[in-house]
Protein backbone atom coordinates (compact mmCIF):
# COMPACT_ATOMS: atom_id res chain seq x y z
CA UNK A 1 -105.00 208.46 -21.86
CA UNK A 2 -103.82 208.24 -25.59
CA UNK A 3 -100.48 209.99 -26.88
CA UNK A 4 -100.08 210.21 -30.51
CA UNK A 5 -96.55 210.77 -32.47
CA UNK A 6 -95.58 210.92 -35.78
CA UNK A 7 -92.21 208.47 -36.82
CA UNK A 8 -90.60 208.72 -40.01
CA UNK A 9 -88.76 206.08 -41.69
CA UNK A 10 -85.19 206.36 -41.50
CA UNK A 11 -82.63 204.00 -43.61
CA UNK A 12 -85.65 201.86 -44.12
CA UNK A 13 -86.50 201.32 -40.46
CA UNK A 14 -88.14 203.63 -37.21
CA UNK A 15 -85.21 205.18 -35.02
CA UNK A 16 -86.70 204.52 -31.33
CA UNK A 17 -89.01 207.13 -30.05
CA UNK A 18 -90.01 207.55 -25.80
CA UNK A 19 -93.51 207.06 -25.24
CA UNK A 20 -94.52 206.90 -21.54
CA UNK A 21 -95.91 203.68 -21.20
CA UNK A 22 -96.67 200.88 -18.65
CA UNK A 23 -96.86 196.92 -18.15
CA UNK A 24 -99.83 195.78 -20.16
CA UNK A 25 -100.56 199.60 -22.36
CA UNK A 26 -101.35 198.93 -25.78
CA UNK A 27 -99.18 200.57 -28.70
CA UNK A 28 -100.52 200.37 -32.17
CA UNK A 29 -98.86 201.42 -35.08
CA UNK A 30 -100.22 202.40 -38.21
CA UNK A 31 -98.27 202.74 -41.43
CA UNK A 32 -99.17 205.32 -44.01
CA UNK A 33 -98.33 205.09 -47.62
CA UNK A 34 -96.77 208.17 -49.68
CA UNK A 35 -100.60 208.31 -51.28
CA UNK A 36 -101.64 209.41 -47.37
CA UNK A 37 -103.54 205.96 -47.47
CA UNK A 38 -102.91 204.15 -44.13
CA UNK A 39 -102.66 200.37 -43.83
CA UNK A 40 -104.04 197.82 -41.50
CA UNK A 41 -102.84 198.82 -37.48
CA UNK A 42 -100.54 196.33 -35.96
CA UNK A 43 -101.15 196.14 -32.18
CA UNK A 44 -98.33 195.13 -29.41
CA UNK A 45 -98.52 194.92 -25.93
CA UNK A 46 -95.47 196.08 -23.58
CA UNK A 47 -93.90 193.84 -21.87
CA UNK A 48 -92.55 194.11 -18.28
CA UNK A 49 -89.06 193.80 -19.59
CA UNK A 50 -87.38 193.65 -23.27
CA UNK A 51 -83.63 193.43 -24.02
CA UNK A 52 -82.05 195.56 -26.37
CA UNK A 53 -81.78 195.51 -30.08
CA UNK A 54 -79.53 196.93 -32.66
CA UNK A 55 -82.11 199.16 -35.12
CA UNK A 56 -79.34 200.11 -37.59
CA UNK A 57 -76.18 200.85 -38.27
CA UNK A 58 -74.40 203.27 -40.44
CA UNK A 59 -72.84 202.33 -43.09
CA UNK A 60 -75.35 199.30 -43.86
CA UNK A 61 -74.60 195.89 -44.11
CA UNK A 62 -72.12 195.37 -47.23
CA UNK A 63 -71.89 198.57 -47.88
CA UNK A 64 -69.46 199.28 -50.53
CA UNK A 65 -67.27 202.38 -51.74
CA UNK A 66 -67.81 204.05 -47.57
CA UNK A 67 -65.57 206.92 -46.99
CA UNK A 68 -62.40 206.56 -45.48
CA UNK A 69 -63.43 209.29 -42.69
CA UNK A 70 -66.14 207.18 -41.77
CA UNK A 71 -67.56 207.68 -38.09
CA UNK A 72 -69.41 204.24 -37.64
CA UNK A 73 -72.89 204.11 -35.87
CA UNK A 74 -74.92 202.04 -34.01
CA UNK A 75 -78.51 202.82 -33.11
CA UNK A 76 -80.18 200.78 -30.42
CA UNK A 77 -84.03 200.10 -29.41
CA UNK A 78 -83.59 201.92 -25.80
CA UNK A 79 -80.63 203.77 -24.22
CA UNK A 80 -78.08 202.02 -22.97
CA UNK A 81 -75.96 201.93 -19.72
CA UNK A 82 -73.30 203.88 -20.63
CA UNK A 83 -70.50 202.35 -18.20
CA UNK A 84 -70.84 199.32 -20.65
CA UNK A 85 -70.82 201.01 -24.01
CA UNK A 86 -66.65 200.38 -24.17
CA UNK A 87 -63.89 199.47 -26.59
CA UNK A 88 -64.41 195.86 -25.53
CA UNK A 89 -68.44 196.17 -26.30
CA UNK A 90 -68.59 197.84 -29.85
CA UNK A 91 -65.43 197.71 -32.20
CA UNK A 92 -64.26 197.88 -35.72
CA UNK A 93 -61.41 195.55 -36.95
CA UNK A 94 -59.78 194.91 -39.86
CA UNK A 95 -57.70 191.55 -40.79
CA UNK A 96 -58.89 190.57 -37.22
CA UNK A 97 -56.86 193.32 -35.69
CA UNK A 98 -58.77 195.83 -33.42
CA UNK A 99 -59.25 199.64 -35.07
CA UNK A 100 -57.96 202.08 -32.53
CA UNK A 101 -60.91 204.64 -32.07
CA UNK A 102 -63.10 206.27 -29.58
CA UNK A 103 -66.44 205.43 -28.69
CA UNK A 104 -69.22 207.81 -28.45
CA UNK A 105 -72.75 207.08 -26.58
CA UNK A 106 -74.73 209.67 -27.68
CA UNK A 107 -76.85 211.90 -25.18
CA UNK A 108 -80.15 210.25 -24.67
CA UNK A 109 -78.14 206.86 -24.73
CA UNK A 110 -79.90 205.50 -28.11
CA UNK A 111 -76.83 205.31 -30.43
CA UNK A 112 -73.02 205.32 -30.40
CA UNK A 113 -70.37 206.12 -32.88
CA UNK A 114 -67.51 204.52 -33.71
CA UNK A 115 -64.85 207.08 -34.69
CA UNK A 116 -61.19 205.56 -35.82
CA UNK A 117 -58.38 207.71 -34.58
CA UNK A 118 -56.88 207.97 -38.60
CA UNK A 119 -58.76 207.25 -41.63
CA UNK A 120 -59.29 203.87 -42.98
CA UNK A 121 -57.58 201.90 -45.38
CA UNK A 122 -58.89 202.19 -49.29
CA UNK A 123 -60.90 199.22 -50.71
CA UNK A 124 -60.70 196.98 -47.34
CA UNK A 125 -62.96 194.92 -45.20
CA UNK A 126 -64.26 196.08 -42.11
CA UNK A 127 -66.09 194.41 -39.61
CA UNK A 128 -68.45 196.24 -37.01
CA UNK A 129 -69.04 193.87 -33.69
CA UNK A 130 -71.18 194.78 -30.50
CA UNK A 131 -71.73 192.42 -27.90
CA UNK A 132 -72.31 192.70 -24.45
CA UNK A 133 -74.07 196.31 -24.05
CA UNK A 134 -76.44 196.58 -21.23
CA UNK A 135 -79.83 198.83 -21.11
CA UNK A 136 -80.59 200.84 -18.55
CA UNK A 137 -81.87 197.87 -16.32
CA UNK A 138 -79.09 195.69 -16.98
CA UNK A 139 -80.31 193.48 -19.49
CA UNK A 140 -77.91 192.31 -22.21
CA UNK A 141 -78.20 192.50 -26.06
CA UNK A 142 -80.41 190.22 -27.31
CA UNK A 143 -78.09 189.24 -30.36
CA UNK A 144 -74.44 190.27 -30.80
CA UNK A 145 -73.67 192.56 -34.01
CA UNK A 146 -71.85 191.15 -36.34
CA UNK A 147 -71.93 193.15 -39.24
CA UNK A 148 -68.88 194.64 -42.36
CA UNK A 149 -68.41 197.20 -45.26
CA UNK A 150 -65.92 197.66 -47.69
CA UNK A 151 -63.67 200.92 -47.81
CA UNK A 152 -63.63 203.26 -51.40
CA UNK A 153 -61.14 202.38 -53.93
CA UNK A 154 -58.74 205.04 -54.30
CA UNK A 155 -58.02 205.15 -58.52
CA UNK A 156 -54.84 206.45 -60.04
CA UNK A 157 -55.53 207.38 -63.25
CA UNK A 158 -58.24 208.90 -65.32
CA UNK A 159 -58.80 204.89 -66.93
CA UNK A 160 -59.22 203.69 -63.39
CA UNK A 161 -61.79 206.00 -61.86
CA UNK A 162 -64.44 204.94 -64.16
CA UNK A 163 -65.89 204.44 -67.87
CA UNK A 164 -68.46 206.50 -69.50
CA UNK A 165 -71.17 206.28 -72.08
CA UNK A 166 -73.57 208.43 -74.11
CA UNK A 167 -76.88 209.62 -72.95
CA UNK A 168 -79.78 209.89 -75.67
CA UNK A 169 -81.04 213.44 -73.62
CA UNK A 170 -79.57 216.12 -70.75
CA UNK A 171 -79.95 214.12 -68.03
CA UNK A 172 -81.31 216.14 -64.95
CA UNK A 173 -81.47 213.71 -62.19
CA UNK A 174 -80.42 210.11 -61.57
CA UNK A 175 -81.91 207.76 -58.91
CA UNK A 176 -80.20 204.99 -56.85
CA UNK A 177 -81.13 202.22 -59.29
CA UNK A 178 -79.45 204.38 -62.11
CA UNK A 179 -82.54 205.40 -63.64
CA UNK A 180 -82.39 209.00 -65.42
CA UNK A 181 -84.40 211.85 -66.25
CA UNK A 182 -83.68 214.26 -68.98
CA UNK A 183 -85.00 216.27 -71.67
CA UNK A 184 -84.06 215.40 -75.44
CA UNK A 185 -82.96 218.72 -77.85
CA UNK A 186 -86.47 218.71 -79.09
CA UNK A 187 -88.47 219.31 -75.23
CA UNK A 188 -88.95 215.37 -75.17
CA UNK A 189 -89.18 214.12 -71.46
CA UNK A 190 -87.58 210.85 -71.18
CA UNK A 191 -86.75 207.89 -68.40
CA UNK A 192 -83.32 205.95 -69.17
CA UNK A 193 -81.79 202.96 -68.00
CA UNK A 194 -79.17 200.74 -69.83
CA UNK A 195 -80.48 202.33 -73.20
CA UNK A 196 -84.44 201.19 -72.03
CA UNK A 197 -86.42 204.93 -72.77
CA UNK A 198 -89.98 205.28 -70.97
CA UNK A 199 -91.12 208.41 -72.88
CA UNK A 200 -93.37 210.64 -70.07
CA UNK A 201 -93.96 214.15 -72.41
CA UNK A 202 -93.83 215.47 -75.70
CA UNK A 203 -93.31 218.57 -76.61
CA UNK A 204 -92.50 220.75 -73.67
CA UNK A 205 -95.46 220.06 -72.15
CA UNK A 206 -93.46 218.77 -68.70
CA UNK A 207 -89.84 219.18 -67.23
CA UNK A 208 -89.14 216.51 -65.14
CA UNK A 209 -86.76 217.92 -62.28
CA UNK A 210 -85.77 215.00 -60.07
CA UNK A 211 -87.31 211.28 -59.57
CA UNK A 212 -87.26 208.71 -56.61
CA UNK A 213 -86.51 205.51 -56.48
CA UNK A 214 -90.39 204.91 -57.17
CA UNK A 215 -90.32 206.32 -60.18
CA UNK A 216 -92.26 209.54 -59.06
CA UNK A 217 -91.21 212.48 -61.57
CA UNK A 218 -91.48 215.94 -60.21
CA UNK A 219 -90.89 219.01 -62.41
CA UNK A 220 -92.83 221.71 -63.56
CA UNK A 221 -95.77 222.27 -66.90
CA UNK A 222 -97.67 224.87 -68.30
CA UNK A 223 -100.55 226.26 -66.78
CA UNK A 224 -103.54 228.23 -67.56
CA UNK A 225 -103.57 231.17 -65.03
CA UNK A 226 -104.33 235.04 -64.63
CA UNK A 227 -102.14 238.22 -63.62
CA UNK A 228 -103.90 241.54 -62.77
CA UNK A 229 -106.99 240.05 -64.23
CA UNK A 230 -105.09 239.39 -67.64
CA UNK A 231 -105.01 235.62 -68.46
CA UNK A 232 -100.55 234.57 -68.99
CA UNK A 233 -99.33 231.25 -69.32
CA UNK A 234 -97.71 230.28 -66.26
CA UNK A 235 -96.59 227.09 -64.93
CA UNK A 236 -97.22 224.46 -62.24
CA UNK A 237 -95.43 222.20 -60.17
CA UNK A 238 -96.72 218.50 -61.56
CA UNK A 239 -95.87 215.18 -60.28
CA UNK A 240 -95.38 212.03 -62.70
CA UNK A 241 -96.13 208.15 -61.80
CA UNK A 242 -97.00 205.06 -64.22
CA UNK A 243 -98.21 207.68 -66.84
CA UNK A 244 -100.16 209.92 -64.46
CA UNK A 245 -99.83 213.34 -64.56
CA UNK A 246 -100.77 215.51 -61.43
CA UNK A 247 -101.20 219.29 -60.64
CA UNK A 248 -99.44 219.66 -57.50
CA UNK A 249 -100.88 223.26 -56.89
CA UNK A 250 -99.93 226.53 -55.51
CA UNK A 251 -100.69 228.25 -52.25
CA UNK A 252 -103.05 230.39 -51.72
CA UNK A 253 -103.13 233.73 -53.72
CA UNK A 254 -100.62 232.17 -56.04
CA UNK A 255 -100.51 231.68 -59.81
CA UNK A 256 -96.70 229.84 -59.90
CA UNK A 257 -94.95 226.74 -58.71
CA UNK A 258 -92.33 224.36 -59.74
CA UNK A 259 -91.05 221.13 -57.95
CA UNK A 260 -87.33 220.47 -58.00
CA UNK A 261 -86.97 218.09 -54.94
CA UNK A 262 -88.43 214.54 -54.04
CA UNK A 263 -87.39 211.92 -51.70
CA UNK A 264 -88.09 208.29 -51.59
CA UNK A 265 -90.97 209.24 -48.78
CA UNK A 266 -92.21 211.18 -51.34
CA UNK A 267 -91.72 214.66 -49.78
CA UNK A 268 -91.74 217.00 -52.71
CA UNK A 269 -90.15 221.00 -52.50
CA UNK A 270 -89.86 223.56 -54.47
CA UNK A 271 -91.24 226.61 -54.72
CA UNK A 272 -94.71 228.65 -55.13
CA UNK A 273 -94.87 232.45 -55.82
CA UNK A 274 -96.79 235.04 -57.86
CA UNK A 275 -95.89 235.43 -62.19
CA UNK A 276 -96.52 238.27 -64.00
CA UNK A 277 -95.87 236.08 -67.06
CA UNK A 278 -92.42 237.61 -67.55
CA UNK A 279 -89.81 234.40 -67.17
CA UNK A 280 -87.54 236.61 -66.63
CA UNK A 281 -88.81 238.51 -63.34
CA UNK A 282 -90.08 235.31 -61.45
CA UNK A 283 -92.13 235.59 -58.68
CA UNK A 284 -93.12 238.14 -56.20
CA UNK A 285 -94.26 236.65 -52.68
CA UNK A 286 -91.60 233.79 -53.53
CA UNK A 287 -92.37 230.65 -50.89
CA UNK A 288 -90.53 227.23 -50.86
CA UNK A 289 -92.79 224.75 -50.28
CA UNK A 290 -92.73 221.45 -49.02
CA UNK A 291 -95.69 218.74 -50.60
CA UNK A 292 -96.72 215.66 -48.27
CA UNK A 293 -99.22 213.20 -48.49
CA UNK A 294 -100.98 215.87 -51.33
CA UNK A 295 -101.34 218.84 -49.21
CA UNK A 296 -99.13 222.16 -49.65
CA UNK A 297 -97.49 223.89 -47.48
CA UNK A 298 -94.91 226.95 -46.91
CA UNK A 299 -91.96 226.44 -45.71
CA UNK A 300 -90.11 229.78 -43.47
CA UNK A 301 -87.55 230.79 -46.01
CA UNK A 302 -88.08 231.89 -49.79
CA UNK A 303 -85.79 229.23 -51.57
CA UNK A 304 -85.38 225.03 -51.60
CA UNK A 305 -81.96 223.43 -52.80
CA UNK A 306 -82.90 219.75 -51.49
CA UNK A 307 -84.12 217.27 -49.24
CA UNK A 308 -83.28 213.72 -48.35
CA UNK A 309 -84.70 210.66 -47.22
CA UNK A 310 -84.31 212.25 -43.44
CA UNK A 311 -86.79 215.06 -44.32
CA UNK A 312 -84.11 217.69 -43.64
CA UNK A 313 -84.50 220.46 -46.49
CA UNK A 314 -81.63 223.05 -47.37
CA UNK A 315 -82.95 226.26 -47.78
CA UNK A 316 -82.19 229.69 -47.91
CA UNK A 317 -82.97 233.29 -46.76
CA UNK A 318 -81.78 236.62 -45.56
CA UNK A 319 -81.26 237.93 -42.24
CA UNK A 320 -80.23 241.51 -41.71
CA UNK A 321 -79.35 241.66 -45.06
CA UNK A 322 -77.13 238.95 -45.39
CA UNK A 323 -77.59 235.44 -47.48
CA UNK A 324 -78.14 232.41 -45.15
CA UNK A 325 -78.47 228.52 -45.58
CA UNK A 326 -80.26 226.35 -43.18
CA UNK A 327 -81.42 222.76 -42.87
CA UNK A 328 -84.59 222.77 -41.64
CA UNK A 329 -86.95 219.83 -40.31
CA UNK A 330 -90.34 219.54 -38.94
CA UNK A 331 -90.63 223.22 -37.90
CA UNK A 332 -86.43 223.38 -36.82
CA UNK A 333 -83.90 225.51 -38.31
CA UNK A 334 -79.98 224.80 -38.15
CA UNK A 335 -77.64 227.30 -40.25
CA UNK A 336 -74.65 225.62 -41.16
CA UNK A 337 -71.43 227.57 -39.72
CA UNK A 338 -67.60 228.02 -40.52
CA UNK A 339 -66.53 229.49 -43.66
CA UNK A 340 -68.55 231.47 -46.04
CA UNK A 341 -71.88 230.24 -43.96
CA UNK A 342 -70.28 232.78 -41.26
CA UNK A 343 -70.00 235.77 -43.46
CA UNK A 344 -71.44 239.00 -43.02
CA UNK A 345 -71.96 240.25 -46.51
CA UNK A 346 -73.56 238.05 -49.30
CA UNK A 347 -71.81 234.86 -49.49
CA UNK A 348 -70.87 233.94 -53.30
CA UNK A 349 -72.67 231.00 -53.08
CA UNK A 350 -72.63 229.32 -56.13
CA UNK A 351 -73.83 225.88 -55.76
CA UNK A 352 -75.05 223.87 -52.90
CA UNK A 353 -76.00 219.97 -51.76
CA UNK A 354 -76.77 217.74 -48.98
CA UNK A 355 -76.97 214.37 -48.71
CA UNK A 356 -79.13 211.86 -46.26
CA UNK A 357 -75.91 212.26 -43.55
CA UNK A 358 -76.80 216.50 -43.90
CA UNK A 359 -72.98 216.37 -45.07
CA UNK A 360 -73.35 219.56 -47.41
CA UNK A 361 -70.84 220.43 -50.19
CA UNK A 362 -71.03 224.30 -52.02
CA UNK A 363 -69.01 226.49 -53.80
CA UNK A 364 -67.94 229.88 -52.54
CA UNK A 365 -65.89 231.96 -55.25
CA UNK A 366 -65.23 229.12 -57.37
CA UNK A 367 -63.72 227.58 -54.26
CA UNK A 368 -65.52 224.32 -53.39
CA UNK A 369 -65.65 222.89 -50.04
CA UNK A 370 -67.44 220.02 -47.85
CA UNK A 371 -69.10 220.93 -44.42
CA UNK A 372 -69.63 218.73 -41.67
CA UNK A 373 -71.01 219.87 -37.68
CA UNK A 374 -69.37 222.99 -38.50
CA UNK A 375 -66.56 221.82 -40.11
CA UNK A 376 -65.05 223.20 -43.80
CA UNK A 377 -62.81 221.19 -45.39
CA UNK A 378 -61.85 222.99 -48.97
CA UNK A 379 -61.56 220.51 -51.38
CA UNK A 380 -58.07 220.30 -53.35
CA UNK A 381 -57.54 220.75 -56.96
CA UNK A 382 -55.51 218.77 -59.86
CA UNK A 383 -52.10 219.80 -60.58
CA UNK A 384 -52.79 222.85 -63.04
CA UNK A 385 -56.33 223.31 -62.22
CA UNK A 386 -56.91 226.53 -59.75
CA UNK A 387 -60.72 226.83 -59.23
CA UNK A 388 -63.50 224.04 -59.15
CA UNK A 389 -67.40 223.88 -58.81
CA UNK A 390 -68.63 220.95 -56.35
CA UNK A 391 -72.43 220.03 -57.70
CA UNK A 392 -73.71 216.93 -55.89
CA UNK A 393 -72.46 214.88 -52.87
CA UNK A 394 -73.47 211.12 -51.77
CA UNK A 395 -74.34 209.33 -49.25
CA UNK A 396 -69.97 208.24 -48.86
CA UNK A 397 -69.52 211.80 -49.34
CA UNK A 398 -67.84 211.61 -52.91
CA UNK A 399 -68.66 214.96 -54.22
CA UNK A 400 -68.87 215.28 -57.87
CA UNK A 401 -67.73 218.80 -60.05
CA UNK A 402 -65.55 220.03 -62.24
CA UNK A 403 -62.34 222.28 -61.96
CA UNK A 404 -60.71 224.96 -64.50
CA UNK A 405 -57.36 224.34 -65.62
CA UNK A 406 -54.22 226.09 -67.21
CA UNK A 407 -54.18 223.32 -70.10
CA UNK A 408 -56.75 221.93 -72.37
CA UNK A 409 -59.24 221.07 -71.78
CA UNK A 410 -59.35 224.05 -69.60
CA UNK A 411 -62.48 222.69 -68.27
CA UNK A 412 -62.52 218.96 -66.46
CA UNK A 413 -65.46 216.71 -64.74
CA UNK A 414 -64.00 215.31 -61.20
CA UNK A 415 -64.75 213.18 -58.49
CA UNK A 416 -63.61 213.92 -55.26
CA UNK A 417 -63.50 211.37 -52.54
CA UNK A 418 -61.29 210.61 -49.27
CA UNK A 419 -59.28 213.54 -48.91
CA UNK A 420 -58.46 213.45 -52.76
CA UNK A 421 -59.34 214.76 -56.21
CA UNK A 422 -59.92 212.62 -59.21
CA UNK A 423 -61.01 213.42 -63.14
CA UNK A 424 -62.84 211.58 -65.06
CA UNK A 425 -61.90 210.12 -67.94
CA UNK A 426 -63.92 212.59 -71.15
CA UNK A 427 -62.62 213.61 -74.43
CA UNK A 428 -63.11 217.08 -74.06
CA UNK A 429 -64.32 219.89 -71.74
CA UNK A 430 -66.28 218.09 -69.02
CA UNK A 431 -68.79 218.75 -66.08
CA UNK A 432 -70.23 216.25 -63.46
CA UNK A 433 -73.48 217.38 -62.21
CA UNK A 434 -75.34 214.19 -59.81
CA UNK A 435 -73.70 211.41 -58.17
CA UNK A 436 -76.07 208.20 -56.67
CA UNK A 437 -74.63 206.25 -54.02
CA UNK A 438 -73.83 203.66 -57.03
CA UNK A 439 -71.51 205.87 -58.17
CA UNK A 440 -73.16 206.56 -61.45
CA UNK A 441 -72.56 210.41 -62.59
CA UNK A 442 -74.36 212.26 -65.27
CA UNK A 443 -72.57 215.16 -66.90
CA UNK A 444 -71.82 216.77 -69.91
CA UNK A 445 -68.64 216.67 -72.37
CA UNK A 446 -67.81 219.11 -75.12
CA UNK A 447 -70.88 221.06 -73.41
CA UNK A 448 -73.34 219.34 -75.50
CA UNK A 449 -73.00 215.53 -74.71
CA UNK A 450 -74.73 213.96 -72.57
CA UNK A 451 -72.55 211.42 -70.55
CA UNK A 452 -73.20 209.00 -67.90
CA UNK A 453 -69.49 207.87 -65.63
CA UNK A 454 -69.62 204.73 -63.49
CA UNK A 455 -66.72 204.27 -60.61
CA UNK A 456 -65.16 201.80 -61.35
CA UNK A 457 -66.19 199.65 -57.66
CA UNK A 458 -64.39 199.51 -54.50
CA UNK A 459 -61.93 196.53 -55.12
């Protein structure tokens, strides 16, 4: 009897999946590419018994700028037995002095967490140690953890949160080797990094949205297409690579679609819909749409805001009448709760993220705020600043913005991170739009100038 499943990569590695299986049954895994193409099948036979392994752990190995909040995890090959997953078995110290914190085997036994009774200490060591866990059958770890990450540095002035540079275009998105994409004043698509240009379109003829760390554009160009039999320009969502441009297509019945969204599995959304050719009135029978491995498909809400390197999409609809965001993965919904995600008239929603933790951060009447399991935490303004806009969040949940003060400049790019709020150093008005887990920003001063920030590094 053969049973099939589908695993998807996860921090570059496969969380463990059950598959019923006996002495001697043959499991073969085969890899496929983000082209769809699948590589050579790698066969392995199971063994009567295995010990366990450690898969991952969250944050990474030498992991810099992690948030102070942090709740540590470990995720093991098989479950464990959970009378030996203890304080003495899995800990975090710092200076060689234990972390008081509780630890938390999850469910099905497959990971724990770590979770320090108060936050940790800014711009500090930490080292992660499990040894001596038992499976399920009582075997041992097959190698002891040893692993450590280094707490954000928490600035105190403007000068100490970071330095900034000009941009040659509006950048839209920035990847996590610092690469940008933007469009120059005269519809000129561009990549950037450290003032090296790859020009990808001329004019206006493609709007690069977002990229991966691949280099895999996604945006939107003109198309050819027809509305009650009358022929309109409309547009299509296109996908860039090494100079390659290609139609990504619309669903069926539909002349419209634009890409905003890629991960670094290549999972492309955005949305497909019907255009009378008016920009203004876009698009009847509105889909989001999720692309993978080339084929199309809808997706059971009208609107995309993201998805990460998880697969989880944000998305959004109406129910009775009322505004709602959910995360939503291989056919699952979750809608976020607490705050304005509970209310029962339209929301305000403003702005929304995610990042690959599904830590969200949005903006509800100029009022920005971080979610987490059902948590809001509103985030806290500058002295003299009353409302702020929260616009992207990483992966150490640093959430970048800007706020509106009393004083000029009235209007001021920030970085918030560990309970606190920082600006950025700017001459002038200033807006942070996208944060990479480098903590490279790209923004805006004086409305017009493109900027790129860089944190200064956890020290």
């Amino acid at each position: 009897q053969r049973t099939r499943i589908s695993i998807r990569i996860v921090d570059g590695g496969f969380d463990p999946v059950a598959i019923h299986a006996e002495t001697g049954d043959e499991l073969k895994l085969v890899l496929t590419s983000i082209s769809g193409a699948s590589l050579a099948p790698v066969a392995i036979k199971v063994p009567p018994r295995r010990p366990p392994k450690v898969v991952r752990t969250s944050p990474s190995k030498g992991r810099i700028d992690v948030a102070l909040s942090i709740h540590v995890e470990v995720v093991f090959s098989e479950p464990l037995n959970r009378s030996t997953v203890t304080s003495a078995s899995l800990s975090l110290s710092h200076a060689g002095v234990i972390v008081p914190a509780t630890i938390d085997l999850s469910a099905n036994g497959l990971s724990a967490n770590v979770v320090p009774d108060e936050p940790l200490q800014p711009g500090q060591d930490y080292t992660l140690v499990a040894d001596g866990v038992q499976d399920l059958d009582g075997d041992i770890l097959d190698d002891s953890l040893v692993t450590s990450f280094v707490t954000a540095f928490m600035p105190t002035s403007p000068a100490q949160v970071g330095s900034f540079r000009n941009l040659p275009m509006t950048a839209m998105a920035i990847n996590e080797d610092g690469v940008v994409v933007g469009q120059t004043n005269d519809g000129e698509t561009l990549l950037w990094k450290a003032s090296v240009i790859t020009r990808i379109s001329r004019n206006r003829s493609f709007n690069g949205a977002a990229l991966n760390d691949a280099l895999v554009v996604v945006g939107a160009g003109p198309a050819q297409e027809t509305f009650n039999g009358q022929g309109i320009i409309s547009g299509h969502a296109v996908k860039w690579k090494d100079g390659t441009f290609t139609d990504l297509g619309t669903l069926p019945g539909h002349n419209y679609s634009q890409a905003g969204y890629i991960n670094d599995a290549g999972d492309i959304v955005g949305l497909s819909g019907i255009s009378n050719g008016d920009a203004a009135d876009c698009c009847d029978d509105q889909h989001a749409v999720l692309w993978r491995n080339g084929q199309i498909a809808a997706l059971p809400f009208p609107w995309a805001y993201g998805i990460n390197d998880r697969g989880e999409i944000l998305g959004g609809l109406l129910v009775n009448g009322v505004w709602k965001v959910l995360i939503w993965r291989d056919g699952v919904s979750t809608f976020p709760t607490g705050g304005c995600f509970d209310s029962t008239v339209p929301s305000g929603l403003s702005t929304i993220a995610m990042n690959n933790l599904g830590q969200i951060t949005a903006t509800c009447g100029n009022k920005p705020f971080f979610w987490e399991n059902g948590e809001i935490t509103m985030l806290p303004m500058p002295p003299g600043c009353i409302e702020g806009i929260s616009e992207d969040i990483d992966d150490a949940a640093r959430i970048v913005g800007y706020v509106y003060c009393q004083e000029a400049p009235t209007t001021r790019a920030v970085v918030w991170m560990n309970g606190s709020v920082f600006q950025l150093p700017a001459s002038g008005q200033s807006v942070a739009r996208k944060i990479n887990n480098r903590g490279e920003i790209i923004g805006l001063v004086n409305h017009v100038e493109p900027v790129l920030w860089v944190l200064t590094p956890a020290q």
